[in-house]
PDB file of N, CA and C in Angstrom:
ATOM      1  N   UNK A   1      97.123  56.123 -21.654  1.00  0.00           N
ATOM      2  CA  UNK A   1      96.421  55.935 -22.902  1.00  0.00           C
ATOM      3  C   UNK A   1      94.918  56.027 -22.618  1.00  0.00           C
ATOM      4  N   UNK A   2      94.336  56.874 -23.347  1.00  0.00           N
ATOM      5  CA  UNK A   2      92.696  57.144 -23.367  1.00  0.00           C
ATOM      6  C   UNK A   2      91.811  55.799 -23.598  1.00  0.00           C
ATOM      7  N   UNK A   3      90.845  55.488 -23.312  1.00  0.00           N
ATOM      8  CA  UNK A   3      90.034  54.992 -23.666  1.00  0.00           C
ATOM      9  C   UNK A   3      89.505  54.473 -25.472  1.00  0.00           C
ATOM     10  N   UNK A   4      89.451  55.712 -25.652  1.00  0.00           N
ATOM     11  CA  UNK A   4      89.463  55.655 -27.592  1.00  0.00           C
ATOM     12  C   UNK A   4      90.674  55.309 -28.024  1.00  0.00           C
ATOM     13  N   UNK A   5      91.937  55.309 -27.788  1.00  0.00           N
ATOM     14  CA  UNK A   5      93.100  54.865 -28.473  1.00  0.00           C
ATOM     15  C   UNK A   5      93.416  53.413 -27.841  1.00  0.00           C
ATOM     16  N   UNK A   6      92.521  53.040 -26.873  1.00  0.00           N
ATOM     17  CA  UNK A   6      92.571  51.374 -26.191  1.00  0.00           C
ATOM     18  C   UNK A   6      92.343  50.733 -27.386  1.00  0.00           C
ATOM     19  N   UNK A   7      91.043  51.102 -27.445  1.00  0.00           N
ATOM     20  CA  UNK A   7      89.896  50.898 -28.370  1.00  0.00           C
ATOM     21  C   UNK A   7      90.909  50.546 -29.768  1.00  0.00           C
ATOM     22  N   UNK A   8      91.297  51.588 -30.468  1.00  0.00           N
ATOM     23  CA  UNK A   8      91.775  51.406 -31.655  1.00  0.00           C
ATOM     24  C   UNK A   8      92.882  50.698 -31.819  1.00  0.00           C
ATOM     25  N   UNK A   9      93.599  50.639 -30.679  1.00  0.00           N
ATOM     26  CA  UNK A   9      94.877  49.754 -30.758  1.00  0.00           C
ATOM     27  C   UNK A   9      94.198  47.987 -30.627  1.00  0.00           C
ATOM     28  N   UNK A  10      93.473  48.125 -29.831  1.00  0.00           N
ATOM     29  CA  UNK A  10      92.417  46.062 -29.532  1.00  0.00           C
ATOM     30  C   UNK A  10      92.213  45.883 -30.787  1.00  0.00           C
ATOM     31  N   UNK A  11      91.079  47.341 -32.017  1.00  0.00           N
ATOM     32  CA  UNK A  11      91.174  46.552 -33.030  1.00  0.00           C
ATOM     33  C   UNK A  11      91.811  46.509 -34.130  1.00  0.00           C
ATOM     34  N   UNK A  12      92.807  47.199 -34.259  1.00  0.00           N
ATOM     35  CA  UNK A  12      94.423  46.500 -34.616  1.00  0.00           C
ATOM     36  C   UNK A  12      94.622  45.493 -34.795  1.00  0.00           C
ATOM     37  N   UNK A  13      94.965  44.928 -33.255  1.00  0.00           N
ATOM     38  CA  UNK A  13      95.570  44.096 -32.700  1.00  0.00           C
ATOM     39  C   UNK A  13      94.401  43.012 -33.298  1.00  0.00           C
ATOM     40  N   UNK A  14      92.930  42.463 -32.641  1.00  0.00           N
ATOM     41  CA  UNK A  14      92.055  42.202 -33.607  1.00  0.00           C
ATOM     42  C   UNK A  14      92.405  41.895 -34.864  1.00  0.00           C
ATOM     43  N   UNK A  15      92.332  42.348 -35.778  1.00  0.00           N
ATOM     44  CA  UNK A  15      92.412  42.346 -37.119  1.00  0.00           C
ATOM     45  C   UNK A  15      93.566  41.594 -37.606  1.00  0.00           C
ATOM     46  N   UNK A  16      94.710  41.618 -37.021  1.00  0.00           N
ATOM     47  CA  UNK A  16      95.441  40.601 -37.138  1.00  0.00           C
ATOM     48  C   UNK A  16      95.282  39.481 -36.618  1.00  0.00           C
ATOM     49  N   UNK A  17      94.735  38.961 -36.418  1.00  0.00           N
ATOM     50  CA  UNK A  17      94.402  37.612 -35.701  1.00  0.00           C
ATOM     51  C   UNK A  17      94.242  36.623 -37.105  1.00  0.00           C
ATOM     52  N   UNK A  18      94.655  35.283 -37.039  1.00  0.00           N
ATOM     53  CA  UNK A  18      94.393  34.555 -37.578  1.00  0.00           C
ATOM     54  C   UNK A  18      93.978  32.753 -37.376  1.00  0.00           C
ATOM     55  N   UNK A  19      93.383  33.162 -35.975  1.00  0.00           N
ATOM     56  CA  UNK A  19      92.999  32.075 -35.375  1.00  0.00           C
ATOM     57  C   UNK A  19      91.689  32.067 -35.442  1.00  0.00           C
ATOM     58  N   UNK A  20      91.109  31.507 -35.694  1.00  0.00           N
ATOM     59  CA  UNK A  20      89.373  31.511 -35.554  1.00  0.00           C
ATOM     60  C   UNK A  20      88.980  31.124 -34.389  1.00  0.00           C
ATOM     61  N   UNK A  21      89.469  29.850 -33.338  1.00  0.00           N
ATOM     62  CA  UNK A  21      89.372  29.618 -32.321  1.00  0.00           C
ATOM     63  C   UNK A  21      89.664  30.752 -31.534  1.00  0.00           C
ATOM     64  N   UNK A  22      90.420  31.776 -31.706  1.00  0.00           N
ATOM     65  CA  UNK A  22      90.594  33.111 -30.864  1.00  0.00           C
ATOM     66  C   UNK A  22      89.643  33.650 -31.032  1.00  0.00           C
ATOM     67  N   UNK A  23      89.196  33.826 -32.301  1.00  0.00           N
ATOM     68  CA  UNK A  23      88.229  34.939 -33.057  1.00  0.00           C
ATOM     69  C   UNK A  23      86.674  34.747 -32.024  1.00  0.00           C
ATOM     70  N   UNK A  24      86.348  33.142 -32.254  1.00  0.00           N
ATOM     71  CA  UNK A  24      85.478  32.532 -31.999  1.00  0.00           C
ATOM     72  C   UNK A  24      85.146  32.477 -30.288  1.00  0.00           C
ATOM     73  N   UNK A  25      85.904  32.699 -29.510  1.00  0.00           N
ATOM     74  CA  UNK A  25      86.449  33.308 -28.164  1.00  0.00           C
ATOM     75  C   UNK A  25      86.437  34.295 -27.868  1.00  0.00           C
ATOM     76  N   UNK A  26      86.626  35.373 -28.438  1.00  0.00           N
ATOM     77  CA  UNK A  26      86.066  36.943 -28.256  1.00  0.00           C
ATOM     78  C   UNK A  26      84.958  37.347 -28.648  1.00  0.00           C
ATOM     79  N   UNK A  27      84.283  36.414 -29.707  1.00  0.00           N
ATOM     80  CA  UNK A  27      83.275  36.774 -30.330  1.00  0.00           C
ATOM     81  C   UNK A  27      81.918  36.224 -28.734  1.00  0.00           C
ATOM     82  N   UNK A  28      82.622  35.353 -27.944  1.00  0.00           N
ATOM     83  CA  UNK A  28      81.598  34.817 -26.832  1.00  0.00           C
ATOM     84  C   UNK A  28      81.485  35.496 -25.919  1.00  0.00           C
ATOM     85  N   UNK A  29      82.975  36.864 -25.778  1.00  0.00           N
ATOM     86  CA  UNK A  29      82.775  37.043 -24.693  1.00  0.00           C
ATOM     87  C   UNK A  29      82.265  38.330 -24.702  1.00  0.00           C
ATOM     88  N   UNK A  30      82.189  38.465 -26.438  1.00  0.00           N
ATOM     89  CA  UNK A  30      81.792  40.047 -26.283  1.00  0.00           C
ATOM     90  C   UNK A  30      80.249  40.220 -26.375  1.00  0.00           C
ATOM     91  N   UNK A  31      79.441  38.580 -26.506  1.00  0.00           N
ATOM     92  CA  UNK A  31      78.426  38.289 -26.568  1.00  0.00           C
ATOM     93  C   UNK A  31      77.544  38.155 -25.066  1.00  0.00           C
ATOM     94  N   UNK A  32      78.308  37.695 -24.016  1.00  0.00           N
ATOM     95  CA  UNK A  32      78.042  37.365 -23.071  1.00  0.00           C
ATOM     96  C   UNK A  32      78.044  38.814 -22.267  1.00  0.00           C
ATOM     97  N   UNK A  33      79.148  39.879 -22.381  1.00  0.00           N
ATOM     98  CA  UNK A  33      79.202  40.945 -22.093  1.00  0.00           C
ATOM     99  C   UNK A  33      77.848  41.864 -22.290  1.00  0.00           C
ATOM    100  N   UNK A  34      77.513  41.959 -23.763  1.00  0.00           N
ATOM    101  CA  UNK A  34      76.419  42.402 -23.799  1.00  0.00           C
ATOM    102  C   UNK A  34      75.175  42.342 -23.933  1.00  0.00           C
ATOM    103  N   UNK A  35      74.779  40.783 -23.490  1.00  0.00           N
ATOM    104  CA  UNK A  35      73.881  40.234 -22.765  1.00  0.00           C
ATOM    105  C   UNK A  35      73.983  40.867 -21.528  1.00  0.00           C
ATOM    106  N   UNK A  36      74.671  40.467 -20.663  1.00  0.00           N
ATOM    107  CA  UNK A  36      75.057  41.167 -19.225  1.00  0.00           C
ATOM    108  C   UNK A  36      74.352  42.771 -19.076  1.00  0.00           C
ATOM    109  N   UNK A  37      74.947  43.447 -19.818  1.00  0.00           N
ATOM    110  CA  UNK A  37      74.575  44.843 -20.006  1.00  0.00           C
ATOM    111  C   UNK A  37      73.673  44.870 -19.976  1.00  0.00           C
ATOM    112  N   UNK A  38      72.896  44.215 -21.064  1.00  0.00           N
ATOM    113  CA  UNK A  38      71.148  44.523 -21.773  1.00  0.00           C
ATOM    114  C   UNK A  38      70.539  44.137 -19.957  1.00  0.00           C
ATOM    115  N   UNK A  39      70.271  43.149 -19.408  1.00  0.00           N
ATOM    116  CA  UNK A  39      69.555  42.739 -18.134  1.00  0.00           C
ATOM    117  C   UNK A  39      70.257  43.491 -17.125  1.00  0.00           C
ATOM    118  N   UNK A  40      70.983  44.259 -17.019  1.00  0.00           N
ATOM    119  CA  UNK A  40      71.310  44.766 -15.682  1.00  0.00           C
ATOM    120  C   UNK A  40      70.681  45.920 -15.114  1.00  0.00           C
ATOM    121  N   UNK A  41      70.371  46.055 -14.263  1.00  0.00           N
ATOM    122  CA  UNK A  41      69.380  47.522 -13.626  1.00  0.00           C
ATOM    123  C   UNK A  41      69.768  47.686 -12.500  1.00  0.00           C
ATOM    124  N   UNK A  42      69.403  49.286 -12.109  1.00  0.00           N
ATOM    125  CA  UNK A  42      70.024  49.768 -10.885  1.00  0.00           C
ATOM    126  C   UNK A  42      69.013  49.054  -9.898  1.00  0.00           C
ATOM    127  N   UNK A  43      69.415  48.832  -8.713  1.00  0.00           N
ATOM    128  CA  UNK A  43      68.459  48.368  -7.756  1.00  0.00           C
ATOM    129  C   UNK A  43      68.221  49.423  -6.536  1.00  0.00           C
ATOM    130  N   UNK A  44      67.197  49.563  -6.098  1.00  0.00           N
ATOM    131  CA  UNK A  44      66.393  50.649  -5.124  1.00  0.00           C
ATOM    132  C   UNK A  44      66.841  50.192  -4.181  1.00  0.00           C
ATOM    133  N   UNK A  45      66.583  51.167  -3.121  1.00  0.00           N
ATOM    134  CA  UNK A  45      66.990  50.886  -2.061  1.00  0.00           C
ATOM    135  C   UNK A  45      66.615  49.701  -1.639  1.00  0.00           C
ATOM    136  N   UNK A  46      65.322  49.848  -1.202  1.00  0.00           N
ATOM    137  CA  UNK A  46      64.284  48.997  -0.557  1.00  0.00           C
ATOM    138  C   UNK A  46      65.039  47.097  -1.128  1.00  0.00           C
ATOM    139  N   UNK A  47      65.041  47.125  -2.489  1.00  0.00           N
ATOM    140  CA  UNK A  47      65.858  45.713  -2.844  1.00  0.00           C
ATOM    141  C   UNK A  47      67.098  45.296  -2.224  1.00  0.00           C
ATOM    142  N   UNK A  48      67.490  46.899  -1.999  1.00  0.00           N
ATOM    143  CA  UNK A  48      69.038  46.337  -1.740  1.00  0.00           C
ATOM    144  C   UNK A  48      69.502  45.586  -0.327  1.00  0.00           C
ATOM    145  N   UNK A  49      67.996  46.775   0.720  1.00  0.00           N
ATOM    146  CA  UNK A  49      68.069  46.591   2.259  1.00  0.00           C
ATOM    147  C   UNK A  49      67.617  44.601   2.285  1.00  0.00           C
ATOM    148  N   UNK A  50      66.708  44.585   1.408  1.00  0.00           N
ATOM    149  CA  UNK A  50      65.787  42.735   1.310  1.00  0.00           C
ATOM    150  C   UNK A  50      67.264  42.101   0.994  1.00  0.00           C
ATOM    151  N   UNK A  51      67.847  42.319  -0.309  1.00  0.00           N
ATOM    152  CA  UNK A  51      69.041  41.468  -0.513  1.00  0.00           C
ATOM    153  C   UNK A  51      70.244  41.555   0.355  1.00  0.00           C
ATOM    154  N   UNK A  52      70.578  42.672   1.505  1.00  0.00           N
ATOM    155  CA  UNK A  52      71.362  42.749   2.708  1.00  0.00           C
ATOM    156  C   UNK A  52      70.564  41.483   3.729  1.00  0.00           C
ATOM    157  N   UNK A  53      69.376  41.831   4.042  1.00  0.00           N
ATOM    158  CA  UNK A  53      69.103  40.891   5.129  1.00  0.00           C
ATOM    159  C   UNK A  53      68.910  39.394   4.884  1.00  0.00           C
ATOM    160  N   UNK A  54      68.596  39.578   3.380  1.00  0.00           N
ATOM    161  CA  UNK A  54      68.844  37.523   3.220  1.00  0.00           C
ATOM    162  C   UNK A  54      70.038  37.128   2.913  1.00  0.00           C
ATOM    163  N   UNK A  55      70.763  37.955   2.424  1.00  0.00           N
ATOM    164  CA  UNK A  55      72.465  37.371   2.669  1.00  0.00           C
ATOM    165  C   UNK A  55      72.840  36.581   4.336  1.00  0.00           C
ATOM    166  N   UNK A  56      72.438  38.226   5.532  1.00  0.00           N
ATOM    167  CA  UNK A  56      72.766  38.033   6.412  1.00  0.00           C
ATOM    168  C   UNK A  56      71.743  36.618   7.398  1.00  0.00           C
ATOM    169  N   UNK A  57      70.544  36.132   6.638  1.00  0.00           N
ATOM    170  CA  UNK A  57      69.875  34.950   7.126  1.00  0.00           C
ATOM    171  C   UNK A  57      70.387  34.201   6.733  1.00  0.00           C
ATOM    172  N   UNK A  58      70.910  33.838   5.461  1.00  0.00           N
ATOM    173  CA  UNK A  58      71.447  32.454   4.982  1.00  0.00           C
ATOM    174  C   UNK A  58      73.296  32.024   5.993  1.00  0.00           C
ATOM    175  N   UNK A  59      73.762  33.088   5.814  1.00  0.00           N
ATOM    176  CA  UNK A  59      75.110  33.456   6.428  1.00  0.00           C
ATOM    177  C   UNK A  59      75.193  32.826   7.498  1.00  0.00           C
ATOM    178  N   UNK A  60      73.915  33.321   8.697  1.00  0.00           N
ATOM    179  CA  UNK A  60      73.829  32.859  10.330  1.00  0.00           C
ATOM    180  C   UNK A  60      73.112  31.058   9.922  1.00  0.00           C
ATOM    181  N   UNK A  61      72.654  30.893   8.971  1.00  0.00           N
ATOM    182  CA  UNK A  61      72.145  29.649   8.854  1.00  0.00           C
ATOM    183  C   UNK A  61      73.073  28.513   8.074  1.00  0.00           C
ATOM    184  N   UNK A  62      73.884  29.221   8.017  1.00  0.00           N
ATOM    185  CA  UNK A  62      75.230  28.519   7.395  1.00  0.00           C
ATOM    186  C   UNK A  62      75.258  27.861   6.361  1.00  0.00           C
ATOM    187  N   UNK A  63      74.077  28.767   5.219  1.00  0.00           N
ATOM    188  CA  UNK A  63      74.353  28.687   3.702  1.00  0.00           C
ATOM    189  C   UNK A  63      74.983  29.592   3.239  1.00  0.00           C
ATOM    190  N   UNK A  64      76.254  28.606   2.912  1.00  0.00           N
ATOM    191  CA  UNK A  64      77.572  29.298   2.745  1.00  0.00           C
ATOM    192  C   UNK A  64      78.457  28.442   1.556  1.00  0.00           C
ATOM    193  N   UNK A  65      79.008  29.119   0.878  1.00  0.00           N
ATOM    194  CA  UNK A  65      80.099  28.415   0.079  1.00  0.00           C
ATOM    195  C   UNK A  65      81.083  29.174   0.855  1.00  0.00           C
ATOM    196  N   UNK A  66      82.107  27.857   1.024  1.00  0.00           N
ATOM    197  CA  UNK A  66      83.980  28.708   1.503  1.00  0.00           C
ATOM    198  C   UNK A  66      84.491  29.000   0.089  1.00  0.00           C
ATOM    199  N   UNK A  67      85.330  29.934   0.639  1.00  0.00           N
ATOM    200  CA  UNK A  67      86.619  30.202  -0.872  1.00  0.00           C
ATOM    201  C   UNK A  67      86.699  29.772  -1.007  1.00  0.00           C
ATOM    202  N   UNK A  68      87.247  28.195  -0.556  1.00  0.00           N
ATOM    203  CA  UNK A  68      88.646  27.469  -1.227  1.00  0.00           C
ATOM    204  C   UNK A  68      87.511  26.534  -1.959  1.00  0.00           C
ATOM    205  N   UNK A  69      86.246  25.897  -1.343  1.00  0.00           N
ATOM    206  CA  UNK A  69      85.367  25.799  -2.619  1.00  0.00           C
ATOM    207  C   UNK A  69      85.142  26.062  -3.343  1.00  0.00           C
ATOM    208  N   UNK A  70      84.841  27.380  -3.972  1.00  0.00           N
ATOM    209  CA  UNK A  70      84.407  27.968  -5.002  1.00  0.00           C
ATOM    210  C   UNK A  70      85.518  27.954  -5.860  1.00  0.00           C
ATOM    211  N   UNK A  71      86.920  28.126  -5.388  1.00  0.00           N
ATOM    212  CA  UNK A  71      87.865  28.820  -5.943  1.00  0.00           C
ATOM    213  C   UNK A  71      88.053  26.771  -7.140  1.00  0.00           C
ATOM    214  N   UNK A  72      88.010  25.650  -5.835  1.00  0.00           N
ATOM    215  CA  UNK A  72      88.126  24.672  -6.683  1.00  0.00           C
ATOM    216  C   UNK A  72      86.882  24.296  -7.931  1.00  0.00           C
ATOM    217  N   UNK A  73      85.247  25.115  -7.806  1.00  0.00           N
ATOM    218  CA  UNK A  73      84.764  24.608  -8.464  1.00  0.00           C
ATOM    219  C   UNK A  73      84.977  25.776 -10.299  1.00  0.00           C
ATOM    220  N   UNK A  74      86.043  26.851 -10.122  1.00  0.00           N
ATOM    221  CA  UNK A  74      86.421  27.051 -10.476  1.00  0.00           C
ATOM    222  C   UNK A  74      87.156  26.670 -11.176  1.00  0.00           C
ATOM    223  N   UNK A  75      88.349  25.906 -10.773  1.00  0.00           N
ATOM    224  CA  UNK A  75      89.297  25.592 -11.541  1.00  0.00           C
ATOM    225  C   UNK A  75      89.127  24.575 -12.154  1.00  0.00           C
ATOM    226  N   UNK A  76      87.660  24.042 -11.926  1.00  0.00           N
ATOM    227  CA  UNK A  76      87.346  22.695 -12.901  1.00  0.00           C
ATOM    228  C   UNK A  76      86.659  23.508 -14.429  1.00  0.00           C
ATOM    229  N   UNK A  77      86.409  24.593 -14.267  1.00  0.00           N
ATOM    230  CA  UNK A  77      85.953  25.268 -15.443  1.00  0.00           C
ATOM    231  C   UNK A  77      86.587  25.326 -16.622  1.00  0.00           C
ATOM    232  N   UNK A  78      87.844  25.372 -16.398  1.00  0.00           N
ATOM    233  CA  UNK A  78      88.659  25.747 -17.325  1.00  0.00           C
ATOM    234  C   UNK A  78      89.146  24.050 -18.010  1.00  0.00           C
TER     235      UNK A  78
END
């Protein structure tokens, strides 16, 4: 299935909805989505080589989150 017939079948599917709490839930995420979009930019090299080597300083300096942290401060989200 194409892209454009995704599309038309979601708002279908959409349109039948009769939950507002659903409604009100897509309406955040399609808000947050294109927020996201609007601020995002390609990054140059030169940023990318700076944001490689301070990953790799914090890493050896052992600022670090583990998975299984993150994954729990996660599951308090919900």
């Amino acid at each position: 299935m194409d892209l454009q017939t995704r599309k038309i079948a979601f708002v279908q599917d959409f349109l039948k909805l009769e939950s507002e709490k659903v409604i009100v839930q897509f309406e955040k995420l399609l808000q947050k989505q294109t927020d996201s979009n609007a601020t995002l930019e390609p990054m140059n090299v030169a940023d990318f080589q700076k944001r490689i080597k301070q990953s790799l300083s914090d890493s050896n300096e052992g600022k670090l989150t583990s998975s299984e942290h993150f994954l729990e401060e996660i599951a308090e989200w919900k």
